[in-house]
Protein backbone atom coordinates (compact mmCIF):
# COMPACT_ATOMS: atom_id res chain seq x y z
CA UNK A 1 74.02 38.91 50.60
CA UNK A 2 72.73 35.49 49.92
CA UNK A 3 71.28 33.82 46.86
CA UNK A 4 67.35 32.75 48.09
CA UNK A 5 67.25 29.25 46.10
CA UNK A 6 63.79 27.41 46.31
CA UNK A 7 64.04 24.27 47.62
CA UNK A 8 60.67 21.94 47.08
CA UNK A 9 59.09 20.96 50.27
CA UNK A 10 57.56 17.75 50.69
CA UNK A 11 54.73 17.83 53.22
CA UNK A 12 53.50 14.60 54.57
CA UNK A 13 50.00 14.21 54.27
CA UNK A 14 48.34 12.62 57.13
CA UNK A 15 44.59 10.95 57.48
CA UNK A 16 41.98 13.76 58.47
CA UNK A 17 40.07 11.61 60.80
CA UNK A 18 41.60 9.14 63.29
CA UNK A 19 40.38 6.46 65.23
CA UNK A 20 40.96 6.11 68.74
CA UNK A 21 42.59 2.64 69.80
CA UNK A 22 42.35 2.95 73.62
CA UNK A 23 40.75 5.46 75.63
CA UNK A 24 42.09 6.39 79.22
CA UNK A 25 41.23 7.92 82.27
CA UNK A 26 38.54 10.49 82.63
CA UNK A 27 37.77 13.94 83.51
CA UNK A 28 38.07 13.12 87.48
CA UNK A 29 41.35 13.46 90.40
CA UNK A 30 40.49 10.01 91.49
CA UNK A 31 43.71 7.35 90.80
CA UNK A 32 43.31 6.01 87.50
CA UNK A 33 41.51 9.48 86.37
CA UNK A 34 42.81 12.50 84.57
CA UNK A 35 41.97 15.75 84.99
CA UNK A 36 44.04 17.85 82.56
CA UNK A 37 46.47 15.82 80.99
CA UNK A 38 49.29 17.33 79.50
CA UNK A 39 51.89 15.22 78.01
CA UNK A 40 52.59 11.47 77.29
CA UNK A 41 55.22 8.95 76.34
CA UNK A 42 54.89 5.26 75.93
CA UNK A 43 57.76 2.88 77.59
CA UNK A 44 58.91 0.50 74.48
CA UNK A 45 59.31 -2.61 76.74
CA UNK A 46 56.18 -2.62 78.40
CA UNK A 47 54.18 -0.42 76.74
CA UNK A 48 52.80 0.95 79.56
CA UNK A 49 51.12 4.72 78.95
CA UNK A 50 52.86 7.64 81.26
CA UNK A 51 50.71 10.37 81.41
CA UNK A 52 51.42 13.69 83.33
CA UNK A 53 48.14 15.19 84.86
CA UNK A 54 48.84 19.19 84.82
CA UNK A 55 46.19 19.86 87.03
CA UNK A 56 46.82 16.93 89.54
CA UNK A 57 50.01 17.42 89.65
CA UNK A 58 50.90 13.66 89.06
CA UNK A 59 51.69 11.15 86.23
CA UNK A 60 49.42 8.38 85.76
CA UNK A 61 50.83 5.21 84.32
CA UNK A 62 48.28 2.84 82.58
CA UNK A 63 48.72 -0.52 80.95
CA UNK A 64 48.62 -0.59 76.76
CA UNK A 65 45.19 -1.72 76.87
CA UNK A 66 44.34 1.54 79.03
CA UNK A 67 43.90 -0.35 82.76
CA UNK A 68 45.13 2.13 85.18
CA UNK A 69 48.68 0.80 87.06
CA UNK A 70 49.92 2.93 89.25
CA UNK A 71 50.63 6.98 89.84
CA UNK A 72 53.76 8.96 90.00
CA UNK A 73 55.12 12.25 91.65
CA UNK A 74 51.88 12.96 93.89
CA UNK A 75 53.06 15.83 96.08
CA UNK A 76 56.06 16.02 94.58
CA UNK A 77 55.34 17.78 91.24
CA UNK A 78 54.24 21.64 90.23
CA UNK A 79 51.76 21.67 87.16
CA UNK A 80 54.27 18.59 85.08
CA UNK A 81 53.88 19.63 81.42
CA UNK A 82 55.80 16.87 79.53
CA UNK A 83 57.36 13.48 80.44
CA UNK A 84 60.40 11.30 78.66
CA UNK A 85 61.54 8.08 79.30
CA UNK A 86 64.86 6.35 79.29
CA UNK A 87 65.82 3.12 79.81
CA UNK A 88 64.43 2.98 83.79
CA UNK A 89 64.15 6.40 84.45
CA UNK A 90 61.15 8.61 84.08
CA UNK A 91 61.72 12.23 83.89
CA UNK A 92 58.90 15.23 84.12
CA UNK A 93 59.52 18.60 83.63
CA UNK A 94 57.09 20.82 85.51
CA UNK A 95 56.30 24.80 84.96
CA UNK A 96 54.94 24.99 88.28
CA UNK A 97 58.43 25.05 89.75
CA UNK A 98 60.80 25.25 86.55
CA UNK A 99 62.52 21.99 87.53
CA UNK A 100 62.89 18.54 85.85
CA UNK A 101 62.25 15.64 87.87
C-alpha cells in the first residue's frame, strides 16, 4: 500500500457578501426576460452576457451594461443547461435532448 502524506491545503477565502454590478432580465418568457436561467458565459470582445433560459428553452444575449440584444436557439433547444464560447461560435449543451448545439 501507499504512504498517506498530508499535504496543507490552502483554501481561498472569498468575501461573504457580494454586490451585484448589473442586474438582468426578469422572472418573465417575454424577449429580454428570463425565466429560469441556467448557465452563463461572457464573450471577452464584446462583453456581451449569454445566458441560457432552461425553462424557455433559449439563450438570451444582453449587452455588459444588462440591455437585452438579441435571443438564441428559440425552438431549437431542449431545457439548455450550460453555454461556452469560442472565438465566434456559441455552443449550448441541453439535457432536454442530450445534444450540444
Amino acid at each position: 500500500g501507499g504512504e498517506i502524506v498530508d499535504v496543507p491545503v490552502n483554501v481561498p477565502r472569498y468575501p461573504t457578501c457580494y454586490t451585484s454590478i448589473v442586474v438582468i432580465g426578469k422572472e418573465e418568457d417575454a424577449p429580454g426576460e428570463l425565466y429560469c436561467p441556467f448557465g452563463i458565459a461572457i464573450q471577452e470582445d464584446t462583453h456581451q452576457i449569454f445566458v441560457v433560459d432552461w425553462l424557455n428553452n433559449r439563450a438570451v444575449i444582453f449587452s455588459e451594461t444588462g440591455e437585452f440584444l438579441y435571443q438564441l436557439g428559440v425552438g431549437q433547444l431542449s431545457r439548455p443547461s450550460s453555454i461556452a464560447i469560442h472565438g465566434d461560435s456559441v455552443y449550448v449543451s441541453c439535457t432536454g435532448d442530450a445534444t450540444v448545439s
